[in-house]
C-alpha atoms as a PDB file:
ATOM      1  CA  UNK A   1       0.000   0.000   0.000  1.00  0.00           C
ATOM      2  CA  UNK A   2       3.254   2.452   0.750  1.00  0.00           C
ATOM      3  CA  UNK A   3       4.267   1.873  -2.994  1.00  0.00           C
ATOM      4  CA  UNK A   4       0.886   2.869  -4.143  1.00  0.00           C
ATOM      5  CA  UNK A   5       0.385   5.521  -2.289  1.00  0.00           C
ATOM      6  CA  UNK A   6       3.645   6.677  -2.681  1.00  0.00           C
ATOM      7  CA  UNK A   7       3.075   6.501  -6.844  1.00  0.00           C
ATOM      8  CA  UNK A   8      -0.340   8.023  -7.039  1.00  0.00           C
ATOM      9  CA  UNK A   9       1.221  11.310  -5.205  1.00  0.00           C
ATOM     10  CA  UNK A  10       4.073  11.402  -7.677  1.00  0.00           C
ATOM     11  CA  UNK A  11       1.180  11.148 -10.128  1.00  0.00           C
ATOM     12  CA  UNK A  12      -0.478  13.696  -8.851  1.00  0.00           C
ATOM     13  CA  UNK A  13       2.498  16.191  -8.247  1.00  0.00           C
ATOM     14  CA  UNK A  14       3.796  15.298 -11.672  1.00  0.00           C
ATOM     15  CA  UNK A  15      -0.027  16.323 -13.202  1.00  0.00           C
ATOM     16  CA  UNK A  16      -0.540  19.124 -11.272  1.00  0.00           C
ATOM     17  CA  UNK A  17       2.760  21.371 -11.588  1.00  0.00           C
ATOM     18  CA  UNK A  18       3.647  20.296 -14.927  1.00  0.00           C
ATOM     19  CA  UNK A  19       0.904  19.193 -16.798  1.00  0.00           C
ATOM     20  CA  UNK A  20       1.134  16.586 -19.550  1.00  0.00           C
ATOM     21  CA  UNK A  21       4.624  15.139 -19.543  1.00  0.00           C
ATOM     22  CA  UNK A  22       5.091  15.934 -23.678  1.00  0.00           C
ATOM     23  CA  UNK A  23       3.160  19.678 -22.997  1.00  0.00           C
ATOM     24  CA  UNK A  24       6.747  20.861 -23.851  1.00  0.00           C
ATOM     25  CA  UNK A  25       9.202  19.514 -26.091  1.00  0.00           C
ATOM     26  CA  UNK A  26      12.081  21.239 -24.450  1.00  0.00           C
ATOM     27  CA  UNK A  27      11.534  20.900 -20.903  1.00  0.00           C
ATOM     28  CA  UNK A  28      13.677  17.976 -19.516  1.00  0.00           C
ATOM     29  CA  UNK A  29      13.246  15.902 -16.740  1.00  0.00           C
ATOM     30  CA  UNK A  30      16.001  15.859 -14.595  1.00  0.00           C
ATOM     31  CA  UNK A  31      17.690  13.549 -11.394  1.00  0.00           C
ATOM     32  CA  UNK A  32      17.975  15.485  -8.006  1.00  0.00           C
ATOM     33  CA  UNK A  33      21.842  14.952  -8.275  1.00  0.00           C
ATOM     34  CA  UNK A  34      21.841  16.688 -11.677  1.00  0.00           C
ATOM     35  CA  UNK A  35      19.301  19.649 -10.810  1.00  0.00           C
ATOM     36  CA  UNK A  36      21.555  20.318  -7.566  1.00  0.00           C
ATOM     37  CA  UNK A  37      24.994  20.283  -9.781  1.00  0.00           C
ATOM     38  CA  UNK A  38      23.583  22.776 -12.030  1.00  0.00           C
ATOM     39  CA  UNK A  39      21.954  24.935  -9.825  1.00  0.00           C
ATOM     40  CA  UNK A  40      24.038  24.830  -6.993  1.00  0.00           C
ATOM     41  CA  UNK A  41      27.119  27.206  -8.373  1.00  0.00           C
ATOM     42  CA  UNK A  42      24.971  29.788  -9.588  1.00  0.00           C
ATOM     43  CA  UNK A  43      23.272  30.001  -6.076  1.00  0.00           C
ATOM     44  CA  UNK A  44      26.231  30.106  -4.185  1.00  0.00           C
ATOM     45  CA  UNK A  45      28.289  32.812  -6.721  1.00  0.00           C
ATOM     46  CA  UNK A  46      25.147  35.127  -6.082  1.00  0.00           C
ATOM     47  CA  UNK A  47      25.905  35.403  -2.195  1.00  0.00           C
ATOM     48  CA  UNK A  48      29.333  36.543  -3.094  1.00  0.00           C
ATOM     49  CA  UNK A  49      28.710  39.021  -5.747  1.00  0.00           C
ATOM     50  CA  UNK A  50      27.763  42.602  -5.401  1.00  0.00           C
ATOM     51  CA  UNK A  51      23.966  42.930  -5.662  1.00  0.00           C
ATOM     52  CA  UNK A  52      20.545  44.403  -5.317  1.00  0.00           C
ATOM     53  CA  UNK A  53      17.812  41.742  -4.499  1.00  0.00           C
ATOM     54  CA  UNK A  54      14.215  43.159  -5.329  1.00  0.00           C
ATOM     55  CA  UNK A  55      11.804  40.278  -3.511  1.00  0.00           C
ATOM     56  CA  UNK A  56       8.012  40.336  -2.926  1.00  0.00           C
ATOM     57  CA  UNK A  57       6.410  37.894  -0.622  1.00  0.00           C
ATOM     58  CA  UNK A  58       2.534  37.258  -0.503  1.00  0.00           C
ATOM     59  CA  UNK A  59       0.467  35.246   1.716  1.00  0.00           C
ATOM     60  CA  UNK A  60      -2.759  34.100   0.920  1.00  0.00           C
ATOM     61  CA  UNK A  61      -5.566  32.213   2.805  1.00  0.00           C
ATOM     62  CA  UNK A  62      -8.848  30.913   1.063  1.00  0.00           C
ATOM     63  CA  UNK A  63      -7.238  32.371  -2.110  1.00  0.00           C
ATOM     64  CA  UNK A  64      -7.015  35.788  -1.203  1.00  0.00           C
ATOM     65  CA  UNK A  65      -3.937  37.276  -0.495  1.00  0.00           C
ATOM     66  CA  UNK A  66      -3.523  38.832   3.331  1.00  0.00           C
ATOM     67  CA  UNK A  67      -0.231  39.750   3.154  1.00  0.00           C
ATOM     68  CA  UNK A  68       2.337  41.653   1.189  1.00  0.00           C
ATOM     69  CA  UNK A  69       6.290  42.319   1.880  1.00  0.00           C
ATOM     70  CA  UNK A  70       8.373  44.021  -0.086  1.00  0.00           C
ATOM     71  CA  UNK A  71      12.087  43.902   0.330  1.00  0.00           C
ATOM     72  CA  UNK A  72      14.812  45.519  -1.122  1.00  0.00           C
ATOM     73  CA  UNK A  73      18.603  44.035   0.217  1.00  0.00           C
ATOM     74  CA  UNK A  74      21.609  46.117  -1.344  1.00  0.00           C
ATOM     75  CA  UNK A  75      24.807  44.455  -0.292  1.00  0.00           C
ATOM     76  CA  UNK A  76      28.741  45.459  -1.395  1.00  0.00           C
ATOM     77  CA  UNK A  77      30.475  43.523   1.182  1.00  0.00           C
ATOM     78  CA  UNK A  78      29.821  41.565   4.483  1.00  0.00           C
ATOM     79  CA  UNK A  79      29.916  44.415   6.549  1.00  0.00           C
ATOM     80  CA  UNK A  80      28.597  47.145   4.371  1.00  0.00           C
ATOM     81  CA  UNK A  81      25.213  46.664   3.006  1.00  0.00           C
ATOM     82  CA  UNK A  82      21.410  47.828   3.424  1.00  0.00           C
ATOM     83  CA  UNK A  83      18.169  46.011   4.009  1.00  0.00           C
ATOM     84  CA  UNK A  84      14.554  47.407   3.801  1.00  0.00           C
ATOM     85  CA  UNK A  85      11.156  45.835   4.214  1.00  0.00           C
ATOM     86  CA  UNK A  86       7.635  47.170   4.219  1.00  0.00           C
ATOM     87  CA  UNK A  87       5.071  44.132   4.615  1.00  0.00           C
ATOM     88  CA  UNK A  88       1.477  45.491   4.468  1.00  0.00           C
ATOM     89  CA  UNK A  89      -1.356  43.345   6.174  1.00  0.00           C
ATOM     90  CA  UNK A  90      -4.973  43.590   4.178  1.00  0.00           C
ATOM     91  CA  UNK A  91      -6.481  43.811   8.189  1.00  0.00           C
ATOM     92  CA  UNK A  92      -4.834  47.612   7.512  1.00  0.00           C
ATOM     93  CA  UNK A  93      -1.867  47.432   9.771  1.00  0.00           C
ATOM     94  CA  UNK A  94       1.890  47.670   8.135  1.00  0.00           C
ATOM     95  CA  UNK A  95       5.402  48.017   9.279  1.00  0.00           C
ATOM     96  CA  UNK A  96       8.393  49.002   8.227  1.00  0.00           C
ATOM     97  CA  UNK A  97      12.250  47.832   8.952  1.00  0.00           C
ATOM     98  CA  UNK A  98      15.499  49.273   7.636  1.00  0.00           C
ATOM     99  CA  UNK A  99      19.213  48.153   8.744  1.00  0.00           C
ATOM    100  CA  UNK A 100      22.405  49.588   7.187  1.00  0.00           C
ATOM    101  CA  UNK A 101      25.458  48.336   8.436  1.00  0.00           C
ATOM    102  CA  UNK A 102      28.794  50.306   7.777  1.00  0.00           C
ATOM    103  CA  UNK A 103      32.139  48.202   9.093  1.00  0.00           C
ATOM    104  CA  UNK A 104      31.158  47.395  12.426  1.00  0.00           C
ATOM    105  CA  UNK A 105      27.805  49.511  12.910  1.00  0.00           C
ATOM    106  CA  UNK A 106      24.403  48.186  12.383  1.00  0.00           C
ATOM    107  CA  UNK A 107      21.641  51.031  12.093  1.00  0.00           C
ATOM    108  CA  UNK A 108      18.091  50.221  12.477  1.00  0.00           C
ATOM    109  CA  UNK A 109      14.723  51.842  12.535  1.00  0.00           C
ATOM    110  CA  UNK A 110      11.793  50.641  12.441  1.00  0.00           C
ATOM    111  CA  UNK A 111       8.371  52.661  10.637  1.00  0.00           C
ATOM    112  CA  UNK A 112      10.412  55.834   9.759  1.00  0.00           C
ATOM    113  CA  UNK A 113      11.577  56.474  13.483  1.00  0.00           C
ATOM    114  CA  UNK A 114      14.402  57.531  14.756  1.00  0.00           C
ATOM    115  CA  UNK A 115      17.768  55.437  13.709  1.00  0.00           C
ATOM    116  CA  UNK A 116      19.624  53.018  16.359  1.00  0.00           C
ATOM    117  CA  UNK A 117      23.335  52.454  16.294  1.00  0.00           C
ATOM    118  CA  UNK A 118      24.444  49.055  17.663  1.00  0.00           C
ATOM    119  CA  UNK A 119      28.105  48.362  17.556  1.00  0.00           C
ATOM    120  CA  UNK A 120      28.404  44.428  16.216  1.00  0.00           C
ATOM    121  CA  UNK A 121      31.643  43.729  18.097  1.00  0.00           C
ATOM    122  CA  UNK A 122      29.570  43.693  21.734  1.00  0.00           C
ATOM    123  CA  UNK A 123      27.302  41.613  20.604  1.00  0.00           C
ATOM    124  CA  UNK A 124      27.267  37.458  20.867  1.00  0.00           C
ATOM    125  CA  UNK A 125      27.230  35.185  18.134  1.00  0.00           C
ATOM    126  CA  UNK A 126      23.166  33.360  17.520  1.00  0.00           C
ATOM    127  CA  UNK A 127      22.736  29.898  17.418  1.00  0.00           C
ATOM    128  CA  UNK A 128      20.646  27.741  14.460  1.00  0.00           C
ATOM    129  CA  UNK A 129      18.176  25.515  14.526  1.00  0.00           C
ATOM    130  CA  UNK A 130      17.727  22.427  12.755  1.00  0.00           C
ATOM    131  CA  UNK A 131      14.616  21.118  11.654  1.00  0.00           C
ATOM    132  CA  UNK A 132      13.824  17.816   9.181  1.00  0.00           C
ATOM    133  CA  UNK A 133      10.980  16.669   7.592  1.00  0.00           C
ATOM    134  CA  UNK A 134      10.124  13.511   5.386  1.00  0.00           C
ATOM    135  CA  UNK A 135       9.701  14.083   0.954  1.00  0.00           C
ATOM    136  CA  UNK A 136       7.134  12.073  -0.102  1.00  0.00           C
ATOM    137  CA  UNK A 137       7.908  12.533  -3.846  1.00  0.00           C
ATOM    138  CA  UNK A 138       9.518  15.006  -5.840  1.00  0.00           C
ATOM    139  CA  UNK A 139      10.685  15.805  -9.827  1.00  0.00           C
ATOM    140  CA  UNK A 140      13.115  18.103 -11.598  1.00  0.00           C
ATOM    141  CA  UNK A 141      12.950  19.758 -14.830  1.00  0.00           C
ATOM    142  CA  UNK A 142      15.194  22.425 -16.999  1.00  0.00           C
ATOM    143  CA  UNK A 143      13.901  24.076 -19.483  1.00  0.00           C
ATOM    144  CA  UNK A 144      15.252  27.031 -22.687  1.00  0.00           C
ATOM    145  CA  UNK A 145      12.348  29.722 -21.748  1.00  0.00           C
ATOM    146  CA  UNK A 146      12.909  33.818 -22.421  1.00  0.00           C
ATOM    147  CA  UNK A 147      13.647  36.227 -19.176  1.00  0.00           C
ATOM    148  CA  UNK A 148      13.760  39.842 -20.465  1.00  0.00           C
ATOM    149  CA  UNK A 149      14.367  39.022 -23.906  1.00  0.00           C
ATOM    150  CA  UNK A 150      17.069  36.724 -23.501  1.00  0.00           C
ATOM    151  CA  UNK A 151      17.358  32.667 -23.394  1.00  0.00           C
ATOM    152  CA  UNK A 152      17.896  31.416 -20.120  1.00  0.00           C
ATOM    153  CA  UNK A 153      17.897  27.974 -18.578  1.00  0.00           C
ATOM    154  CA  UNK A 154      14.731  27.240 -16.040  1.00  0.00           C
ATOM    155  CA  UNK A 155      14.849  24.708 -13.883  1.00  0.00           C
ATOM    156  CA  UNK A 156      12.636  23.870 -11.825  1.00  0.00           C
ATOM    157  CA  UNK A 157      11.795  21.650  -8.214  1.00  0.00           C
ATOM    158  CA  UNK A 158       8.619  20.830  -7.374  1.00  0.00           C
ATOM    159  CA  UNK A 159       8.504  18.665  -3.766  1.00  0.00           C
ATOM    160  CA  UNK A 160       5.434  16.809  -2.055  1.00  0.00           C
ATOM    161  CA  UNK A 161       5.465  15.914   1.795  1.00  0.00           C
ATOM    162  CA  UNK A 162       2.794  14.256   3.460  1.00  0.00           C
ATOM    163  CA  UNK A 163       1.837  16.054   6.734  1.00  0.00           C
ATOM    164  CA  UNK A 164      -0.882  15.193   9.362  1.00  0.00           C
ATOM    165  CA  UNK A 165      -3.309  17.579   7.338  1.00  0.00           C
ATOM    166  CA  UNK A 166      -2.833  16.176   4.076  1.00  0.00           C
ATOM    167  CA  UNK A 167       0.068  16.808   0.793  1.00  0.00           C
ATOM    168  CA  UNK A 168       1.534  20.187   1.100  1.00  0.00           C
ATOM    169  CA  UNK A 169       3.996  21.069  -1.892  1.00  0.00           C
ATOM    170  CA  UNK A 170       6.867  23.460  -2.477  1.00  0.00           C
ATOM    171  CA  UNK A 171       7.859  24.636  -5.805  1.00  0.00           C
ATOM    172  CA  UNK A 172      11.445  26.500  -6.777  1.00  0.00           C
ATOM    173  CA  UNK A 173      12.010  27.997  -9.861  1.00  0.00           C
ATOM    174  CA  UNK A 174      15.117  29.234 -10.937  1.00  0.00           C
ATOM    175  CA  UNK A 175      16.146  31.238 -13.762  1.00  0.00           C
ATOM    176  CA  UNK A 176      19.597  30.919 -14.395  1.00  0.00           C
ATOM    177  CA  UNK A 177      21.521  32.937 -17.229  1.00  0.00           C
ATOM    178  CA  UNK A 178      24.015  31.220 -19.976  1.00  0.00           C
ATOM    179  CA  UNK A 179      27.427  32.816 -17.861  1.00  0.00           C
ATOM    180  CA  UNK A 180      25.824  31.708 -14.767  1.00  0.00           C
ATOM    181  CA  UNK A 181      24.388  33.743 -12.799  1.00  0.00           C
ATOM    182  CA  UNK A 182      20.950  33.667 -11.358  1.00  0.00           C
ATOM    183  CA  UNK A 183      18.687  36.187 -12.025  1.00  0.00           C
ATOM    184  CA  UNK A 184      15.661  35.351 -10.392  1.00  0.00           C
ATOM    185  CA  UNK A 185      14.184  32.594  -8.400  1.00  0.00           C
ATOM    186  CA  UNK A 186      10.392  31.843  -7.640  1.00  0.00           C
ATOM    187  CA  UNK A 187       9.134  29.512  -4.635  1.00  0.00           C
ATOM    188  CA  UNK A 188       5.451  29.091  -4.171  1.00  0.00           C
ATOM    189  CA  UNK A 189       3.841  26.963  -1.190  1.00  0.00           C
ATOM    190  CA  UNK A 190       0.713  25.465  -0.478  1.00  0.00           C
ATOM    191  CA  UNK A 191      -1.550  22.349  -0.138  1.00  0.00           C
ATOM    192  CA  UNK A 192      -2.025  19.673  -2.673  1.00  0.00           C
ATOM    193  CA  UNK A 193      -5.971  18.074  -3.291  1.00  0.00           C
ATOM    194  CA  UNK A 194      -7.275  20.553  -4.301  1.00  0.00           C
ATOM    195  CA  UNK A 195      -3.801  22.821  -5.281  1.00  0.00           C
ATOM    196  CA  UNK A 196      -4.181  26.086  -2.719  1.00  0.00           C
ATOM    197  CA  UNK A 197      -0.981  28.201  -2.965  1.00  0.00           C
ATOM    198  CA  UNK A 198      -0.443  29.403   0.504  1.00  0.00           C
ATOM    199  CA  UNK A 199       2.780  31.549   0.232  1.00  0.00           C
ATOM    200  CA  UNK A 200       4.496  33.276  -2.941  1.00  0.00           C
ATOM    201  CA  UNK A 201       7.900  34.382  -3.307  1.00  0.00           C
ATOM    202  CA  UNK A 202       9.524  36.207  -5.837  1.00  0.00           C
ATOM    203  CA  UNK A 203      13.157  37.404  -6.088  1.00  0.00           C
ATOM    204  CA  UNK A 204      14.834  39.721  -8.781  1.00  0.00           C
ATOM    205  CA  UNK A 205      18.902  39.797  -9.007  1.00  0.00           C
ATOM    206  CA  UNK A 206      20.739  43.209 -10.511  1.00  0.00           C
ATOM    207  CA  UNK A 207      24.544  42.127 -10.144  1.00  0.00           C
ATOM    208  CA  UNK A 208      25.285  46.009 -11.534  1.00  0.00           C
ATOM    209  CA  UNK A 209      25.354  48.050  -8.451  1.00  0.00           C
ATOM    210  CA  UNK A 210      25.517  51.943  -8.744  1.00  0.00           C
ATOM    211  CA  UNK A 211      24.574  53.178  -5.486  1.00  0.00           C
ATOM    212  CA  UNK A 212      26.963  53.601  -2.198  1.00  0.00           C
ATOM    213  CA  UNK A 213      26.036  52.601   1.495  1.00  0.00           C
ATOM    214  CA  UNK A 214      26.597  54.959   4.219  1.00  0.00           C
ATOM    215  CA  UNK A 215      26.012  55.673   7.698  1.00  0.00           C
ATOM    216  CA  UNK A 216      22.471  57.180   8.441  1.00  0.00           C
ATOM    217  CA  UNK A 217      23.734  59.048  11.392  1.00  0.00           C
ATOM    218  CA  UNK A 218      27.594  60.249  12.622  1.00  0.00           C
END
């Protein structure tokens, strides 16, 4: 009964992210070990690169959305960059957060208020959690597909885990340029029979930075 089970959810993962198996003629199934060679240079080489990431996060619940962030990270070096959110709720309420850190200053504020200056070298190192969880079925795909005009390679994760509540799925999309860089990335969460997306993510690279980060306040 495991085996069936396990194959009808592959079925249904396969059906309902990607359709038909022949819908495209140039999208190509991959192995996990493949997908992660190819994608995982690209992902690391953006962390060390000069960039501005433009990312917009939406929550949804009975297929309305509830809640929008927008983010914009601007980062030259480890200890110089700049960070900005403003995440609206549709109850009304919103927030925003800004940190700049200069060498070894972090400024904050928080809802245009006045700036904080908090000196990094006083301050203790954070611990990580670790957390696991069991995939049920999963499948991996590239595919030639246009991004601002040009051809770039897509590839694509799509990931089914059973939880007490039923199939919940997470899809990654990322759109990675011929030299190798990555110039945008897509996950989108949510519950499997029927499909509800939960939580949308969407992140835009700019590897061309023309700005400078500075301190807010002497």
């Amino acid at each position: 009964m495991k085996i069936s089970r396990l194959s009808m959810i592959l079925s249904l993962a396969a059906i309902l992210c990607f359709g038909i198996a022949d819908v495209s003629a140039q999208k190509k199934v991959l192995d996990r070990k493949t997908y992660m060679d190819a994608t995982h240079g690209p992902k690391n080489s953006m962390y060390e690169a000069k960039r501005t990431v433009n990312t917009v996060i939406e929550e949804y619940k009975d297929g309305a959305a509830v809640l929008t962030a927008t983010r914009v990270y601007q980062f030259l070096a480890e200890d110089n960059y700049r960070f900005f959110d403003n995440t609206v709720s549709y109850t009304g309420s919103s927030r925003k957060v800004e940190r700049i850190r200069v060498g070894h200053y972090l400024y904050s504020r928080e809802d245009d208020g006045p700036w904080k200056k908090e000196d990094l070298r006083l301050v203790g190192g954070m611990g990580s959690g670790t957390g696991s969880s069991t995939i049920s079925s999963s499948q991996y795909t590239v595919e030639s597909v246009f991004l601002g005009g040009v051809i770039v390679d897509l590839y694509e994760q799509f990931i089914v885990r059973s939880e007490e509540n039923g199939l919940v799925f997470t899809e990654d999309r990322l759109w990675i340029g011929h030299d190798g860089a990555l110039l945008q990335d897509e996950t989108v969460e949510g519950t499997l029979s029927p499909r509800v997306e939960t939580r949308r993510t969407i992140r835009k690279y700019d590897y061309n930075p023309n700005f400078k980060i500075e301190a807010p306040i002497p």
